[in-house]
PDB file of N, CA and C in Angstrom:
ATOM      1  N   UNK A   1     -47.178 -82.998 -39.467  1.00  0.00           N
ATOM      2  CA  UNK A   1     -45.915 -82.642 -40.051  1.00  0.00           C
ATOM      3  C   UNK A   1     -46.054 -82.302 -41.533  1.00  0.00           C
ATOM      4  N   UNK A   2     -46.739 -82.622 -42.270  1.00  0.00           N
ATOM      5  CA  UNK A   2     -47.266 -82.513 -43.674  1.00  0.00           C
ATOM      6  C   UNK A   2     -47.522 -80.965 -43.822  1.00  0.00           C
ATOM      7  N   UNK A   3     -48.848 -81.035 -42.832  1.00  0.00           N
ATOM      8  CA  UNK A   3     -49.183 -79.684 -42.750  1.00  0.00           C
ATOM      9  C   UNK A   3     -47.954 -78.828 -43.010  1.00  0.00           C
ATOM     10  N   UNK A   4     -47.166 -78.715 -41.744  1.00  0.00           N
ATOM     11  CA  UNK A   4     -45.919 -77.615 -42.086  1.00  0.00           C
ATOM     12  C   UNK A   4     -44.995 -78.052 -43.149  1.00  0.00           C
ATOM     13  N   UNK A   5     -44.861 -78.964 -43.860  1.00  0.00           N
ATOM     14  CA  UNK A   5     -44.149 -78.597 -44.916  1.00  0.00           C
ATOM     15  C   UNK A   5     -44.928 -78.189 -46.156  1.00  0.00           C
ATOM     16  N   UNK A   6     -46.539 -77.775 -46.112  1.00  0.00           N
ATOM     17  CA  UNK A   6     -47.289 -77.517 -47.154  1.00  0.00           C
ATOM     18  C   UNK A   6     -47.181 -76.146 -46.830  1.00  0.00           C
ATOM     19  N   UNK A   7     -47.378 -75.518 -45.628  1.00  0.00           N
ATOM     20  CA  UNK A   7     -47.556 -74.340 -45.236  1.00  0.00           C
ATOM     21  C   UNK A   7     -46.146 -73.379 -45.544  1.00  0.00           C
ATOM     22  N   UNK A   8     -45.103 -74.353 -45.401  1.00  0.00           N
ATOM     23  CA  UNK A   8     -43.612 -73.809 -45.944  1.00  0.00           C
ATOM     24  C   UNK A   8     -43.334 -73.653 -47.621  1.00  0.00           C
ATOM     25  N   UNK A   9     -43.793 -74.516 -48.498  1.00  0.00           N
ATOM     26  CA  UNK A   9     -43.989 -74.471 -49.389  1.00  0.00           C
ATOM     27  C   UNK A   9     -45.260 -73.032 -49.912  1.00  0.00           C
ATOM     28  N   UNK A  10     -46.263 -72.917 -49.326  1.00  0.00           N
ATOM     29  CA  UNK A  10     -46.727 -72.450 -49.907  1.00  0.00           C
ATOM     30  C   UNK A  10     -46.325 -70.416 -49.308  1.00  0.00           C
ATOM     31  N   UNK A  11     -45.435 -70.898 -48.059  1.00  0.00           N
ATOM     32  CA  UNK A  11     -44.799 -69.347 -47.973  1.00  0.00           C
ATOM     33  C   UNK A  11     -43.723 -69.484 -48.857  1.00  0.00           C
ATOM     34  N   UNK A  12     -43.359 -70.408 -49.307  1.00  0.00           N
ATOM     35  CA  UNK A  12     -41.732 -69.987 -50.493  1.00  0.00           C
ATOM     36  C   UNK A  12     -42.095 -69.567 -52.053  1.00  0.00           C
ATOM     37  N   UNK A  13     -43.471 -70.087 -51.987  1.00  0.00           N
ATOM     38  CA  UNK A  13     -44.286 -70.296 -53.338  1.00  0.00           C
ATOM     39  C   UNK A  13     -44.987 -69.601 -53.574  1.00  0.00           C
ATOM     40  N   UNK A  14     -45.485 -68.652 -52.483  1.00  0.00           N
ATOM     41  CA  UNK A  14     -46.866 -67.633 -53.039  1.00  0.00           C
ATOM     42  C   UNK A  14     -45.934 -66.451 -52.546  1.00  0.00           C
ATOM     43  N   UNK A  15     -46.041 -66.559 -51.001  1.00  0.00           N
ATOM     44  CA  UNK A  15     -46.068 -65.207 -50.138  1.00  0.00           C
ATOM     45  C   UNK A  15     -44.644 -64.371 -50.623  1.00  0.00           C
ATOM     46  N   UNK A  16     -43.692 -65.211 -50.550  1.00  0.00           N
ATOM     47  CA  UNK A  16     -42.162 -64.750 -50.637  1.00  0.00           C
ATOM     48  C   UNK A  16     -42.019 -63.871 -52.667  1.00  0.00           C
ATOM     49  N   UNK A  17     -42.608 -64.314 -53.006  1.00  0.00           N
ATOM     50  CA  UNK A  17     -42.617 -63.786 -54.338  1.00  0.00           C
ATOM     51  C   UNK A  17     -43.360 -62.638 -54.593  1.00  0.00           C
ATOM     52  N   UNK A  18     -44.445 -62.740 -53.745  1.00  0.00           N
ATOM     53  CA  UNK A  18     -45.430 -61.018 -53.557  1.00  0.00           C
ATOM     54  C   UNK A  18     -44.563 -60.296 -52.919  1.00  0.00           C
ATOM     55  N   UNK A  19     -44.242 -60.749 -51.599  1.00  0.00           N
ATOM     56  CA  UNK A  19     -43.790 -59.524 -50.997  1.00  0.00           C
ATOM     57  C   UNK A  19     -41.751 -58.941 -52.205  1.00  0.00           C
ATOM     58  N   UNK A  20     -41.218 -59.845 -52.402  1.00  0.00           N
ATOM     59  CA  UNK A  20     -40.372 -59.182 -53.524  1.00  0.00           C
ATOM     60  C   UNK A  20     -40.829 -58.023 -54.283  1.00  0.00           C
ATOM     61  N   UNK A  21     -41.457 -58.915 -55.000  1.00  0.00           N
ATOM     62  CA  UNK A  21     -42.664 -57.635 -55.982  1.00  0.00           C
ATOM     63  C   UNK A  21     -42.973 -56.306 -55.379  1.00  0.00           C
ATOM     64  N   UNK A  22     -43.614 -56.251 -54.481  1.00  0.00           N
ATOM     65  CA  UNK A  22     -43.943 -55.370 -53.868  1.00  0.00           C
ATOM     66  C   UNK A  22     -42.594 -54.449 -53.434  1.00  0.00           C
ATOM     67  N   UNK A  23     -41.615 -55.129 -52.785  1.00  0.00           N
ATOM     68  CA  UNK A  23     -41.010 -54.557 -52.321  1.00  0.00           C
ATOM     69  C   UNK A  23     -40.125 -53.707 -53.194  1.00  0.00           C
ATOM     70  N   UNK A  24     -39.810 -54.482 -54.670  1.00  0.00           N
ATOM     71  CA  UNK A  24     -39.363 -54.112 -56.057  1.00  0.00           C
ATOM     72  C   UNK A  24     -39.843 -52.417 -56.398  1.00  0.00           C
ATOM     73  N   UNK A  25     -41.335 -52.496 -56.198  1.00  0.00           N
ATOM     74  CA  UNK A  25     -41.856 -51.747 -56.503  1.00  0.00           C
ATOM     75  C   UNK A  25     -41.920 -50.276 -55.606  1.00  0.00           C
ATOM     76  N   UNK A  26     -41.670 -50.640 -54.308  1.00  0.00           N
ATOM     77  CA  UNK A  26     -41.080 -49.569 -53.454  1.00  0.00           C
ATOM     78  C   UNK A  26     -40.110 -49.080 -53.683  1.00  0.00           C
ATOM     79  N   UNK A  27     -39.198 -49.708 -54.204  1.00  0.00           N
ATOM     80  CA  UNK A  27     -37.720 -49.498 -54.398  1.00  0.00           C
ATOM     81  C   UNK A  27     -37.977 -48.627 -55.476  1.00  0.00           C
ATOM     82  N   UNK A  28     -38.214 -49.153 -56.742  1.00  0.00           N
ATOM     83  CA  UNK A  28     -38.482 -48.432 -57.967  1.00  0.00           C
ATOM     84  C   UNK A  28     -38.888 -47.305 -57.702  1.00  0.00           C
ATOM     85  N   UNK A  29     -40.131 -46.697 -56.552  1.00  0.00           N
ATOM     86  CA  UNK A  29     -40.239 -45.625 -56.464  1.00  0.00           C
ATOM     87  C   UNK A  29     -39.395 -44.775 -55.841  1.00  0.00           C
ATOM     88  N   UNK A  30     -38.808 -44.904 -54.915  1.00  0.00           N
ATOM     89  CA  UNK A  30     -38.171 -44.490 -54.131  1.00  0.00           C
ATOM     90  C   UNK A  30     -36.650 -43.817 -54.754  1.00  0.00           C
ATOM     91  N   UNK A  31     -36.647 -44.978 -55.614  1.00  0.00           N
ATOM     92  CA  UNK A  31     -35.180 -44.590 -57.095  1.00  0.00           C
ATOM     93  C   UNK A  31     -35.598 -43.179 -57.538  1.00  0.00           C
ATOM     94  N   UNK A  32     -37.152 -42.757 -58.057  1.00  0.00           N
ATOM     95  CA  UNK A  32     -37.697 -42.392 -58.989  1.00  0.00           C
ATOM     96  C   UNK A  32     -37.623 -41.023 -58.157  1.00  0.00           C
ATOM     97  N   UNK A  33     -37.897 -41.046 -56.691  1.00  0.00           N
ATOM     98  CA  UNK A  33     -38.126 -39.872 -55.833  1.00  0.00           C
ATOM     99  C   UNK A  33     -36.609 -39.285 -55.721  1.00  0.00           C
ATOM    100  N   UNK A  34     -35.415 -40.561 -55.511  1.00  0.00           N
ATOM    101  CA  UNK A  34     -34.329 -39.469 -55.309  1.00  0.00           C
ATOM    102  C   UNK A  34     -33.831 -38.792 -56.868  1.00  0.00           C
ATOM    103  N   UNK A  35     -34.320 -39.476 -57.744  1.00  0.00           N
ATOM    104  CA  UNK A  35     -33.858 -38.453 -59.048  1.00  0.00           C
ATOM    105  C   UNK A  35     -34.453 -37.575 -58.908  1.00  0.00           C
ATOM    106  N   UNK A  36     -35.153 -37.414 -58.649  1.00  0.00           N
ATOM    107  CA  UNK A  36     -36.378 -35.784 -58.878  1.00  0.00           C
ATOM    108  C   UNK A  36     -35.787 -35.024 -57.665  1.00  0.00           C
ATOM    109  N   UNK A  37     -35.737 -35.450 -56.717  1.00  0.00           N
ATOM    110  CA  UNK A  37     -34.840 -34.552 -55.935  1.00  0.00           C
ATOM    111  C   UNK A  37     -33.519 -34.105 -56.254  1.00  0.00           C
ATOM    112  N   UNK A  38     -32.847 -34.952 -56.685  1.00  0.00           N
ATOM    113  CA  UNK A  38     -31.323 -34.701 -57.018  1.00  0.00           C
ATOM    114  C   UNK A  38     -31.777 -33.192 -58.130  1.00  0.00           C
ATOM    115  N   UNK A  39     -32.421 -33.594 -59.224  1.00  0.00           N
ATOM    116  CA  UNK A  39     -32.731 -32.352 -60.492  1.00  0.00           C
ATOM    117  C   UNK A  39     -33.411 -31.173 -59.311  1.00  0.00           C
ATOM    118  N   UNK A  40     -34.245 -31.504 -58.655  1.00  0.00           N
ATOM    119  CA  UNK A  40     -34.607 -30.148 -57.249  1.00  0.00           C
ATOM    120  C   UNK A  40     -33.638 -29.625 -57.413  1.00  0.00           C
ATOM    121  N   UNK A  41     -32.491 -29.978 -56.545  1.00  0.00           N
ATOM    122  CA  UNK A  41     -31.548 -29.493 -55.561  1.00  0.00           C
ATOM    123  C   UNK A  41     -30.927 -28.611 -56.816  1.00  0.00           C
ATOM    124  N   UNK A  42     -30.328 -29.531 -57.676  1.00  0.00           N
ATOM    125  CA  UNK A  42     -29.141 -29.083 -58.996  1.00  0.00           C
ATOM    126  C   UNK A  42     -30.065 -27.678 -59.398  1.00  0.00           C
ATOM    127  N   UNK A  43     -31.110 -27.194 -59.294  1.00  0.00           N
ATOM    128  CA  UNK A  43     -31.781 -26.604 -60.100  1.00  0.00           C
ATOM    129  C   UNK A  43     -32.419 -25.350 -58.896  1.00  0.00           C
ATOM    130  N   UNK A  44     -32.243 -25.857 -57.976  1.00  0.00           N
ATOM    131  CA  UNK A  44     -31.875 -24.485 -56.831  1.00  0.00           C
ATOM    132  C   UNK A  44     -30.894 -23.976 -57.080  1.00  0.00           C
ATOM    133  N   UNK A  45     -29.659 -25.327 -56.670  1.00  0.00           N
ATOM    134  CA  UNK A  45     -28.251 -24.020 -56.757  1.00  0.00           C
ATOM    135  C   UNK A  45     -28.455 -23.114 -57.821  1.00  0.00           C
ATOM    136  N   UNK A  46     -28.510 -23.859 -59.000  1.00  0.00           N
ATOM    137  CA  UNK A  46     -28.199 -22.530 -60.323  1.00  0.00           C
ATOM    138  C   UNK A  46     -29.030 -21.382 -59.607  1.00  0.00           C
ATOM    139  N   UNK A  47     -30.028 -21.760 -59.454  1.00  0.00           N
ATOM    140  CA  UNK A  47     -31.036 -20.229 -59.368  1.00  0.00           C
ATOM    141  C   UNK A  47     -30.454 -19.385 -58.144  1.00  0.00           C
ATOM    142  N   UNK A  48     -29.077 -19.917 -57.650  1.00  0.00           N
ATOM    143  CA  UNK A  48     -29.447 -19.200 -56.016  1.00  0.00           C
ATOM    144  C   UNK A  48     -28.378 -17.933 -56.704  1.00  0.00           C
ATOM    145  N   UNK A  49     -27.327 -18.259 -58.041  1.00  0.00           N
ATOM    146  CA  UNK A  49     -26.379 -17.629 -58.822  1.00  0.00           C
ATOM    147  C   UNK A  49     -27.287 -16.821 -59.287  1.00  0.00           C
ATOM    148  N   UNK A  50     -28.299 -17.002 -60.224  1.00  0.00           N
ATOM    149  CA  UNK A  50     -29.702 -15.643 -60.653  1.00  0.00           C
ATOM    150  C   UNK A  50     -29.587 -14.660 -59.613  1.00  0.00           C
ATOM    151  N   UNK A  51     -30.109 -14.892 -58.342  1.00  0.00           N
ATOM    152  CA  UNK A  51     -30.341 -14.395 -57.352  1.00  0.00           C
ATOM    153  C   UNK A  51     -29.634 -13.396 -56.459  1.00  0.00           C
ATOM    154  N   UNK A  52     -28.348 -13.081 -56.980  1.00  0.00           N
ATOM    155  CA  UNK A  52     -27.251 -12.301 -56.522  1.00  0.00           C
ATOM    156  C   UNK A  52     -27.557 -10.615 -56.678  1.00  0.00           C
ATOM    157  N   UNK A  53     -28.630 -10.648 -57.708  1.00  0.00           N
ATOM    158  CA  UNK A  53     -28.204  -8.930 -57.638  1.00  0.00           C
ATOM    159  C   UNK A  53     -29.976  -8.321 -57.200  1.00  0.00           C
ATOM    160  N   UNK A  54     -30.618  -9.315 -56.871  1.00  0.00           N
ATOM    161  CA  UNK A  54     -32.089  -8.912 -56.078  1.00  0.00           C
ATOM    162  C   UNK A  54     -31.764  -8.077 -55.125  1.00  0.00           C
ATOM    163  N   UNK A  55     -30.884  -7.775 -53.973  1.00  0.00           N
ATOM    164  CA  UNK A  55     -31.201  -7.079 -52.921  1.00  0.00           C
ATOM    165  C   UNK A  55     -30.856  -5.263 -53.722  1.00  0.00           C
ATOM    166  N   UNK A  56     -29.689  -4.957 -54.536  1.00  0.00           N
ATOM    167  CA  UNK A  56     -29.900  -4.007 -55.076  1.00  0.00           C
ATOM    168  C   UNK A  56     -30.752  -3.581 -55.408  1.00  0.00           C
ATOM    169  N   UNK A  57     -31.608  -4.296 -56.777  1.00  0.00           N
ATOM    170  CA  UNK A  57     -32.860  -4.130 -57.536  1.00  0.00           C
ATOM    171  C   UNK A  57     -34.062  -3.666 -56.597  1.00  0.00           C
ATOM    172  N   UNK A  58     -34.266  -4.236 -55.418  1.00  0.00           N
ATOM    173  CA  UNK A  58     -35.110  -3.960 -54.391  1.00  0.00           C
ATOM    174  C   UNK A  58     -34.828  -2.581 -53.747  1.00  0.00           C
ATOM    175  N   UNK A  59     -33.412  -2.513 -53.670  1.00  0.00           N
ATOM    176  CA  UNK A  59     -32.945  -1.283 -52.730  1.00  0.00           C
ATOM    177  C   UNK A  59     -33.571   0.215 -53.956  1.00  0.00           C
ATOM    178  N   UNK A  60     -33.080  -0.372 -55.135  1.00  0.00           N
ATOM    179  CA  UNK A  60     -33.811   1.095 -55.888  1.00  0.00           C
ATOM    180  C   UNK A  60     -35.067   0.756 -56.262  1.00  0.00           C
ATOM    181  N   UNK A  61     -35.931  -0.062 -56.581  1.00  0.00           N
ATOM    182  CA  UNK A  61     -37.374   0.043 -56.351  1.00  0.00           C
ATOM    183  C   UNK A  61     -37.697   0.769 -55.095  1.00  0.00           C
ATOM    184  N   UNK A  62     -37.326   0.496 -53.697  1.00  0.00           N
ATOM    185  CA  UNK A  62     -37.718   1.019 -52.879  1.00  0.00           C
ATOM    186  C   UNK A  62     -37.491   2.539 -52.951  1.00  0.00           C
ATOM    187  N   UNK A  63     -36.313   3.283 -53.533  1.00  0.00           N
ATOM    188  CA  UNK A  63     -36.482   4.006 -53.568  1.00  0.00           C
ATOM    189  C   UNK A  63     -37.474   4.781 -54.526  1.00  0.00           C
ATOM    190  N   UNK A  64     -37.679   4.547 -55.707  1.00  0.00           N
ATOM    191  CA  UNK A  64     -38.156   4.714 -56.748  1.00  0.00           C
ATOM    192  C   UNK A  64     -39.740   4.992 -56.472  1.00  0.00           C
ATOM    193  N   UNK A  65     -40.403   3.860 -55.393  1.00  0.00           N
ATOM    194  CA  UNK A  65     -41.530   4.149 -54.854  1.00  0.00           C
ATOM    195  C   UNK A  65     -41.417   5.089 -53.886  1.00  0.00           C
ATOM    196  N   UNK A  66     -40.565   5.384 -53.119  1.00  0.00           N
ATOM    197  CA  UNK A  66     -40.612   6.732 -51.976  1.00  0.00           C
ATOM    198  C   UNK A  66     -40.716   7.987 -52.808  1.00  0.00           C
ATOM    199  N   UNK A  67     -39.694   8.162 -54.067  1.00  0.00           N
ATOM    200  CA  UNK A  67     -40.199   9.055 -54.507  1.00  0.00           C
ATOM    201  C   UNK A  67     -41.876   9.693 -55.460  1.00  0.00           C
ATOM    202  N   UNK A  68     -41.979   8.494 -55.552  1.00  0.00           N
ATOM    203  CA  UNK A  68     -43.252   8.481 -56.403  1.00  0.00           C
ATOM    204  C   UNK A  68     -44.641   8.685 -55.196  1.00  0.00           C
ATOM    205  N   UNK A  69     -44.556   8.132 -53.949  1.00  0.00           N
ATOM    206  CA  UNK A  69     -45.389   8.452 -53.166  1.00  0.00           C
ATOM    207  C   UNK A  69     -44.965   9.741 -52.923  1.00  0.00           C
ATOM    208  N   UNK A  70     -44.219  10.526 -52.643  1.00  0.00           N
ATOM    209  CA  UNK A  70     -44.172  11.685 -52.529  1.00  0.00           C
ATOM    210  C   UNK A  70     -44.809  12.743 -53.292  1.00  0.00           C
ATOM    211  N   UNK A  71     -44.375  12.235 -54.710  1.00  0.00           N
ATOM    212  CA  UNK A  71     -45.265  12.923 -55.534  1.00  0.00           C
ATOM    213  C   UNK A  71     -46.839  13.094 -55.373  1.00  0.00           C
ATOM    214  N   UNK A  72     -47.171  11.299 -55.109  1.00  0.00           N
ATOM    215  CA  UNK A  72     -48.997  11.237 -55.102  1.00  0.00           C
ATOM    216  C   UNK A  72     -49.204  12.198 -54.007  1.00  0.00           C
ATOM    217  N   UNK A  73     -48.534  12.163 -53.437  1.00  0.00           N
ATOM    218  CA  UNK A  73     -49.024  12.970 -51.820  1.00  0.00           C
ATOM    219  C   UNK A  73     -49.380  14.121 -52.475  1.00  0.00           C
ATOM    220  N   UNK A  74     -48.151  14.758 -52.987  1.00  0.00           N
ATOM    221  CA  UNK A  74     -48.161  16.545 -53.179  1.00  0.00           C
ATOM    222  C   UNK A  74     -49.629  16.459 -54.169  1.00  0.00           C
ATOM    223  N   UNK A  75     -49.961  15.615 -55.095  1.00  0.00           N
ATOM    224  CA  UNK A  75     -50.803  16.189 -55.951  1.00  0.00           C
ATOM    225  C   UNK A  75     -51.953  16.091 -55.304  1.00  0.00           C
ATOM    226  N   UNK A  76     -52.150  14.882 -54.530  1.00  0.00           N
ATOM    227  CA  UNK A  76     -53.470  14.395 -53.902  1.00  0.00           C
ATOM    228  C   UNK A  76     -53.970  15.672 -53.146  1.00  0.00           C
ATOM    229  N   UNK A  77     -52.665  16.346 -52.482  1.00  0.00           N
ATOM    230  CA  UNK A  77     -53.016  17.504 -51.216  1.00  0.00           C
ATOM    231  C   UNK A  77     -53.537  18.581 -52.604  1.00  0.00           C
ATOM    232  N   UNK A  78     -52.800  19.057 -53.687  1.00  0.00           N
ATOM    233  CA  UNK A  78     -52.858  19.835 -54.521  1.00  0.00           C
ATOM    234  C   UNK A  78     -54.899  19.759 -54.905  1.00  0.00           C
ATOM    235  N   UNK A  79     -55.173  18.645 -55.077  1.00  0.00           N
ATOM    236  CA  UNK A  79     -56.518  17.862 -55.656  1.00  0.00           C
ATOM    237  C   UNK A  79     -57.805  18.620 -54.653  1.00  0.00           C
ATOM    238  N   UNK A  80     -57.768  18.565 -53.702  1.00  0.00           N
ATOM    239  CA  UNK A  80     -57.955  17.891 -52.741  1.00  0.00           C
ATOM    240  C   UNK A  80     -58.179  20.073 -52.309  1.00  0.00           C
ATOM    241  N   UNK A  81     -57.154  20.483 -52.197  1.00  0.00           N
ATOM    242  CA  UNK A  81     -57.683  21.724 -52.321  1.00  0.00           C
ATOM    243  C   UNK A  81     -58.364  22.876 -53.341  1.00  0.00           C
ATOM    244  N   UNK A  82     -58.313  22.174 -54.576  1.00  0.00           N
ATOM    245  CA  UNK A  82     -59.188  22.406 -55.696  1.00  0.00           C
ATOM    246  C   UNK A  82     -60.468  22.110 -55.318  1.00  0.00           C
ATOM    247  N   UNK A  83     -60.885  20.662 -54.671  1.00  0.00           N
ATOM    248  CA  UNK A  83     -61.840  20.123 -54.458  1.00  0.00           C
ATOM    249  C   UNK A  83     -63.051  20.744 -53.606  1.00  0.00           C
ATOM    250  N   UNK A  84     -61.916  21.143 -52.418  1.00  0.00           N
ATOM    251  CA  UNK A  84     -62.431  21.623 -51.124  1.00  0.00           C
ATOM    252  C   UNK A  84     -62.756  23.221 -50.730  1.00  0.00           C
TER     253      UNK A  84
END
């Protein structure tokens, strides 16, 4: 009977105070992970407002390159019969 009240003592006295700690320390991180996510998220939305006038910008690049390959074409063929 000794035994188990040494063995109880020494889980209230050693073990129970590590695992707190430890568990403290999970917590702490875990705090640390949802702030950094929260600033993620906050810091998508803004950018998703940036992001509004990309599909235009793309629509005339694309064009901008159709015409410009057109050009390389004509000169390349132009080149190309100088060459040949």
């Amino acid at each position: 009977m000794v035994l188990w009240w040494i063995g109880n003592a020494v889980l209230l006295l050693v073990v129970l105070p590590v695992v707190i700690f430890l568990l403290n320390r999970v917590l702490t991180a875990f705090e640390r992970i949802r702030h950094a996510t929260d600033d993620i998220l906050s810091g998508g939305v803004a950018l998703i407002g940036e992001l509004t006038g990309v599909p235009e910008a793309l629509a005339t690049t694309d064009a901008t390159v159709n015409e410009i390959s057109v050009g390389a074409v004509r000169y390349a063929g132009s080149v190309a019969k100088l060459l040949g």
